[in-house]
Protein backbone atom coordinates (compact mmCIF):
# COMPACT_ATOMS: atom_id res chain seq x y z
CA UNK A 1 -14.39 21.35 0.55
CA UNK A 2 -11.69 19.29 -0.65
CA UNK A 3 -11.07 17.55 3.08
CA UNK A 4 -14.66 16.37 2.94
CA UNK A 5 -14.48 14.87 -0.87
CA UNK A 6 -11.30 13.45 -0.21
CA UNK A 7 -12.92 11.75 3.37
CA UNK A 8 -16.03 11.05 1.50
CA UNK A 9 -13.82 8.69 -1.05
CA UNK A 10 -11.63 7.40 1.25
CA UNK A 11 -14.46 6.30 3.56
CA UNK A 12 -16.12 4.50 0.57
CA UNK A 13 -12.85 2.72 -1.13
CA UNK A 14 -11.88 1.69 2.37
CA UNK A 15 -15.51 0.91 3.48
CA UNK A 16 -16.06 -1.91 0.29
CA UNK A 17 -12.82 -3.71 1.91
CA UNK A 18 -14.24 -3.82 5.45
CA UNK A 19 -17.64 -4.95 4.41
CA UNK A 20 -15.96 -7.88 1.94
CA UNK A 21 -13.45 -8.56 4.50
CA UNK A 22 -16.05 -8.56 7.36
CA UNK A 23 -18.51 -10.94 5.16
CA UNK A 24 -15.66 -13.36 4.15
CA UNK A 25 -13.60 -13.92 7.85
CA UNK A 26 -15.98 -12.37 10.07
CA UNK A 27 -15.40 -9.46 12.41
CA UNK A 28 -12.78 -10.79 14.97
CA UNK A 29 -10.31 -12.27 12.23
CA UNK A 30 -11.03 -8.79 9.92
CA UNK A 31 -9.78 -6.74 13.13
CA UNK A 32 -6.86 -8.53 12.97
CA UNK A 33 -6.05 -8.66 9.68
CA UNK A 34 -7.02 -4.60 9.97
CA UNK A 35 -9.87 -5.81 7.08
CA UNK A 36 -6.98 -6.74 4.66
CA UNK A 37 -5.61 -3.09 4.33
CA UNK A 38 -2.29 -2.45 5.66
CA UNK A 39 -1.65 -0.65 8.98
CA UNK A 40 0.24 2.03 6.44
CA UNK A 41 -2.79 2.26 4.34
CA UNK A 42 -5.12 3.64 7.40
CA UNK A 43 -2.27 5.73 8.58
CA UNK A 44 -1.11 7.34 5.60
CA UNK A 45 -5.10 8.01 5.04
CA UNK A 46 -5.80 9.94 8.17
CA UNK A 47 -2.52 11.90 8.11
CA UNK A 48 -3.05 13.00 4.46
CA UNK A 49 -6.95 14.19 5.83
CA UNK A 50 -5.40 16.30 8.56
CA UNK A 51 -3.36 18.16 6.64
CA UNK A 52 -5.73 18.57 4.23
CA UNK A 53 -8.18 19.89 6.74
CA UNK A 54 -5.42 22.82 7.49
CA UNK A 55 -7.51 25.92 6.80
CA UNK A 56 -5.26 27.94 4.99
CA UNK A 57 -8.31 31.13 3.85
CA UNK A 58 -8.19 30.50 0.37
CA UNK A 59 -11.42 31.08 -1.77
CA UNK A 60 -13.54 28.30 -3.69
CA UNK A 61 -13.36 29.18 -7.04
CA UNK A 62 -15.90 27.61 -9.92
CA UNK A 63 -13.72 25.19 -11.28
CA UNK A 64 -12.79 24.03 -7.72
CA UNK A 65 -16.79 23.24 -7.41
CA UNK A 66 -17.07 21.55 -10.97
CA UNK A 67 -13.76 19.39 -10.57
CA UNK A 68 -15.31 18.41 -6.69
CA UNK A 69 -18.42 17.57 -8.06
CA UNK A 70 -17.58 15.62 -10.86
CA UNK A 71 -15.66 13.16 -8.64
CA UNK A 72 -18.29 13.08 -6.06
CA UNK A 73 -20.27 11.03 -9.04
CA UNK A 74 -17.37 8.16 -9.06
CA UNK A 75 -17.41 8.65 -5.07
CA UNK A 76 -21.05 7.65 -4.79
CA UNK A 77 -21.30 4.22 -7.09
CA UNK A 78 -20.93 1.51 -5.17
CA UNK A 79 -17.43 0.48 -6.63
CA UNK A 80 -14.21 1.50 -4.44
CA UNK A 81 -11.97 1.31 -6.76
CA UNK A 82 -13.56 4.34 -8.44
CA UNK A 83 -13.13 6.45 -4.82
CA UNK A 84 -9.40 5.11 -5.40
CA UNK A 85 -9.35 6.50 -9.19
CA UNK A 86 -11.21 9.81 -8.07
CA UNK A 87 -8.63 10.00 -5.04
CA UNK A 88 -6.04 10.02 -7.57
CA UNK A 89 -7.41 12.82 -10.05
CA UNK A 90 -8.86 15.20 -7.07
CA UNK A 91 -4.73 14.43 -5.56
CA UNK A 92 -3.49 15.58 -9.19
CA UNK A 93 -5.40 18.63 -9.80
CA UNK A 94 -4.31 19.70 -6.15
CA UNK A 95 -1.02 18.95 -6.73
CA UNK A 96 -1.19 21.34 -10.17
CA UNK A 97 -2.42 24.36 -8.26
CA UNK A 98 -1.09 24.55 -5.04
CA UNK A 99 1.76 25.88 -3.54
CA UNK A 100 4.79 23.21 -2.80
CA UNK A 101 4.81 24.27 0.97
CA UNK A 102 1.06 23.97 1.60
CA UNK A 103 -0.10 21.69 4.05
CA UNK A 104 -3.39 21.05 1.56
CA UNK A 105 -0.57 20.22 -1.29
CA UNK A 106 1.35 17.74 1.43
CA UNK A 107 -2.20 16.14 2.26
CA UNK A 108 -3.15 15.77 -1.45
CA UNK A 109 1.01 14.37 -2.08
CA UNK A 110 0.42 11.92 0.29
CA UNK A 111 -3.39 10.81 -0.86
CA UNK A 112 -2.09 10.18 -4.17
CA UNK A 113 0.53 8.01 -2.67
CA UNK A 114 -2.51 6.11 -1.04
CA UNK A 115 -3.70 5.41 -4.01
CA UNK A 116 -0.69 2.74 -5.22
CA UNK A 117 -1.57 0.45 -3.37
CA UNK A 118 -5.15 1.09 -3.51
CA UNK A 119 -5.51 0.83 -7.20
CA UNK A 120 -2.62 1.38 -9.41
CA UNK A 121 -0.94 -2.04 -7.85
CA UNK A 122 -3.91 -3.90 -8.79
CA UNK A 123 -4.47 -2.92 -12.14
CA UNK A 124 -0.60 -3.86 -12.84
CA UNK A 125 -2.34 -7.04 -11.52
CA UNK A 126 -4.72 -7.41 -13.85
CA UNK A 127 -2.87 -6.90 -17.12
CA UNK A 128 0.63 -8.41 -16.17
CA UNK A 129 0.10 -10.76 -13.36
CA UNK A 130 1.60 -14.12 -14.88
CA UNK A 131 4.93 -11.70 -15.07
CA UNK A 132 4.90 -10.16 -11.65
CA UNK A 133 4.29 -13.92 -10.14
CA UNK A 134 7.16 -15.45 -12.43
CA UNK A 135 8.94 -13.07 -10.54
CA UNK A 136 8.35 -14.12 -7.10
CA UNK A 137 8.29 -18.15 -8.20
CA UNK A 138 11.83 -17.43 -9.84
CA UNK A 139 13.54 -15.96 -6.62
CA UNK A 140 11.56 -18.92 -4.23
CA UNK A 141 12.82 -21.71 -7.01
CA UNK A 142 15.89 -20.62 -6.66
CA UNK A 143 16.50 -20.22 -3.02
CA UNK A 144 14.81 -23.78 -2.45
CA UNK A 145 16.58 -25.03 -5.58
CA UNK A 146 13.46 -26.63 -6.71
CA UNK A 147 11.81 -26.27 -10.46
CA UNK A 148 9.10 -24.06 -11.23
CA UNK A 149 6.18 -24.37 -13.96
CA UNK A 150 4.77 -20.32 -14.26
CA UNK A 151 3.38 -19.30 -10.78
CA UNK A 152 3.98 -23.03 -8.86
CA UNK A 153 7.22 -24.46 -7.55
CA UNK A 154 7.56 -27.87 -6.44
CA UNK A 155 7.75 -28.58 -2.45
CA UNK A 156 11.08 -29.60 -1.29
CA UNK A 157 9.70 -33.00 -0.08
CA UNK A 158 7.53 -33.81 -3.86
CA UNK A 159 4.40 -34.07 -1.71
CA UNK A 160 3.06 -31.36 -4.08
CA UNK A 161 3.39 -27.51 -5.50
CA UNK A 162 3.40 -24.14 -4.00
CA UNK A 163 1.20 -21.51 -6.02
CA UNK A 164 1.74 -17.86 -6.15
CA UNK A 165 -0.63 -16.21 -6.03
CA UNK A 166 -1.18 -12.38 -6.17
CA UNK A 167 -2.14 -11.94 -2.79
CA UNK A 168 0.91 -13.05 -2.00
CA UNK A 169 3.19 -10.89 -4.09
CA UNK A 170 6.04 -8.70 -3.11
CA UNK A 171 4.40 -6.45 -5.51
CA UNK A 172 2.32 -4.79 -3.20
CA UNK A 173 4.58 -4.51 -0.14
CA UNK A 174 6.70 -2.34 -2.75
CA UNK A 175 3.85 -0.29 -3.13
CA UNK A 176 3.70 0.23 0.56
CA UNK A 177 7.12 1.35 0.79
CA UNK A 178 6.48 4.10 -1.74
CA UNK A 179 3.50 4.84 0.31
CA UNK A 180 5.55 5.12 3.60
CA UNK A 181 8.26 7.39 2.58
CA UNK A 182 5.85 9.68 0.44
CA UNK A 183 3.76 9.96 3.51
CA UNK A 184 6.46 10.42 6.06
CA UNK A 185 8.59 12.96 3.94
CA UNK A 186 5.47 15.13 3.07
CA UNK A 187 3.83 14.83 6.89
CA UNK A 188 7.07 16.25 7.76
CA UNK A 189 7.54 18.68 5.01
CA UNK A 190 11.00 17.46 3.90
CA UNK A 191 12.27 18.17 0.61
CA UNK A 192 13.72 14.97 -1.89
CA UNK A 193 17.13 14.29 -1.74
CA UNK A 194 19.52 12.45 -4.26
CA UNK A 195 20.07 9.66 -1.37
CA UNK A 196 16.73 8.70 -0.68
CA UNK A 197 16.51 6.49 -3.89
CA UNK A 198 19.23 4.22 -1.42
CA UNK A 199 16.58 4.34 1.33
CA UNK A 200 13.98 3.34 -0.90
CA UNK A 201 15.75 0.47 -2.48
CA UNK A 202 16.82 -0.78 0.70
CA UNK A 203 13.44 -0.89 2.38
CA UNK A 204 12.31 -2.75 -1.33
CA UNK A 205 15.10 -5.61 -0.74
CA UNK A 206 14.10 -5.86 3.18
CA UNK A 207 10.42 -6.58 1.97
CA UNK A 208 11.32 -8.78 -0.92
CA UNK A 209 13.06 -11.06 0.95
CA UNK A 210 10.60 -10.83 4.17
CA UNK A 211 8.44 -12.29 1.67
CA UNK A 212 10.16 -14.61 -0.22
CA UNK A 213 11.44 -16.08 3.00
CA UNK A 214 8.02 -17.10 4.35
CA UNK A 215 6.92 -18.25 1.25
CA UNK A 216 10.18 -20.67 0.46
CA UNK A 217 9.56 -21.63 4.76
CA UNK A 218 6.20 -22.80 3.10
CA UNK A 219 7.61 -24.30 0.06
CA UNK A 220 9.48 -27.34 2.12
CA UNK A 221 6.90 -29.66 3.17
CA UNK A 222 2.98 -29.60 3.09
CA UNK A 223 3.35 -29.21 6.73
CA UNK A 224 5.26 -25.69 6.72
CA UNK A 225 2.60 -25.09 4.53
CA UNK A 226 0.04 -25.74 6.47
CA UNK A 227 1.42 -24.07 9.70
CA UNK A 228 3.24 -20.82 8.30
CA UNK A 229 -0.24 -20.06 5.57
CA UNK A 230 -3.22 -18.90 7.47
CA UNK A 231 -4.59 -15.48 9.50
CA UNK A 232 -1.83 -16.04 12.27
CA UNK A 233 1.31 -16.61 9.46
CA UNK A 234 -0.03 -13.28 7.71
CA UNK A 235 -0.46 -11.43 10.45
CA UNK A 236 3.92 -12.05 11.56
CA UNK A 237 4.83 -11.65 7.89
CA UNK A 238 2.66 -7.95 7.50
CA UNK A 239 4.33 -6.78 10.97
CA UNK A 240 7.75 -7.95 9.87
CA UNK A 241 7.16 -6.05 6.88
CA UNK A 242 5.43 -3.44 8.87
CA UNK A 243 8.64 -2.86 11.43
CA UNK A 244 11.35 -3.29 8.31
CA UNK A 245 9.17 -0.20 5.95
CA UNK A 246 8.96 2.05 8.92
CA UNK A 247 12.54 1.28 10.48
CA UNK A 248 14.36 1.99 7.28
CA UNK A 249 12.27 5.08 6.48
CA UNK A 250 12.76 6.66 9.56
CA UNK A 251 16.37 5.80 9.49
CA UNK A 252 16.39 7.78 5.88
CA UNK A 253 14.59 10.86 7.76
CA UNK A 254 16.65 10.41 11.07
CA UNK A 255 18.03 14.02 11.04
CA UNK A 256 14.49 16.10 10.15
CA UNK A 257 12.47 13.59 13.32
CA UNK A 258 15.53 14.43 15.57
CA UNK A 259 14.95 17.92 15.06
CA UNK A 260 11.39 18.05 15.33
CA UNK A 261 11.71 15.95 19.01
């Protein structure tokens, strides 16, 4: 039961970003841009769904039907950011009541993880955006060694100004590395560790300044601009980030995928 609600909300928070991507870029250009939702996104999705589909003989009890069906309300309206909300409170009251070594708890672990990304990432978005992109402008200002008014920083050659804009945040390529080493750590049932805060920071700093690079390449002239923004520029910088999240979190895990091969 809680397999299917969890599909059934995934399904429609992804499903309003392939239909907006699809209408905006059309379908060849959404494939590649895998509909504007990371590769890590889709993975961590159907990984946390399999385990969660792990019959383990347990019984449905009545508040396990109320607690399904309540969600299943925010599930249906056409809004995905409620699936992503109802994700998040099905993934808690899992979490509460199952057993640590469950595969259902693991599935549920690494749902909720989905869910940064998905929705908690964004709402920091909403309420403190002008802080998260003086962020960003301060580190490409400085690197450039240009001046910066709030989100825009002035190309190296004067012919104009480089905004930053939320898409283009390291903000959410954090929240992808919290995703990636919730979801690999729970798929493979590994226990926290006092070191992994190093692994996490690490893979942080790798996909900080992945980003900041590219966007201080397109800071110089209008023309770096011009070549470096675009479907093709994105789609380098996400598999840059892509290969530096999943390197340095398997690195972190080394010893538990050795043993397991």
């Amino acid at each position: 039961m809680f397999a299917w609600t969890f599909a059934l909300g995934c399904v429609n928070g992804l499903g309003s970003r392939v239909i907006e991507t699809v209408r905006a870029v059309g379908w060849s250009d959404a494939v590649v841009s895998t509909f504007e939702v990371s590769a890590i996104v889709w993975i961590a999705c159907v990984g946390g769904l399999t385990l969660l589909s792990r019959d383990e003989g347990d019984q449905i009890r009545g508040a396990d039907i109320a607690v399904a069906g309540a969600l299943l309300v925010l599930i249906a309206l056409p809004i995905g950011g409620l699936s992503w909300l109802a994700i998040a409170l099905l993934s808690l009251y899992v979490v509460l009541l199952t057993n640590p070594p469950s595969a259902r708890r693991r599935g549920a672990m690494i749902l909720l993880a989905v869910t940064v990304p998905m929705l908690w990432s964004r709402l920091l978005f909403r309420y403190f955006a002008p802080f998260i992109l003086d962020i960003d402008a301060s580190l490409i200002s400085l690197l450039l060694g240009m001046p910066r008014t709030g989100n825009l920083v002035r190309f190296v050659d004067g012919s104009g100004s480089l905004a930053i804009l939320p898409y283009c945040s390291s903000l959410h390529n954090v929240s992808l590395v919290v995703l990636t080493w919730v979801a690999i750590n729970q798929w493979l049932g590994r226990r926290w560790s006092s070191t992994d805060w190093q692994w996490i920071v690490l893979a942080i700093v790798a996909v900080v300044a992945i980003n900041v690079t590219r966007m201080s390449l397109m800071g110089l002239t209008s023309r770096h601009y011009q070549a470096i923004h675009g479907l093709w520029g994105d789609t380098i910088t996400n598999l840059l980030i892509l290969g530096a999240i999943v390197g340095i979190c398997a690195l972190g895990v080394r010893r538990e995928l050795l043993a397991r091969s």
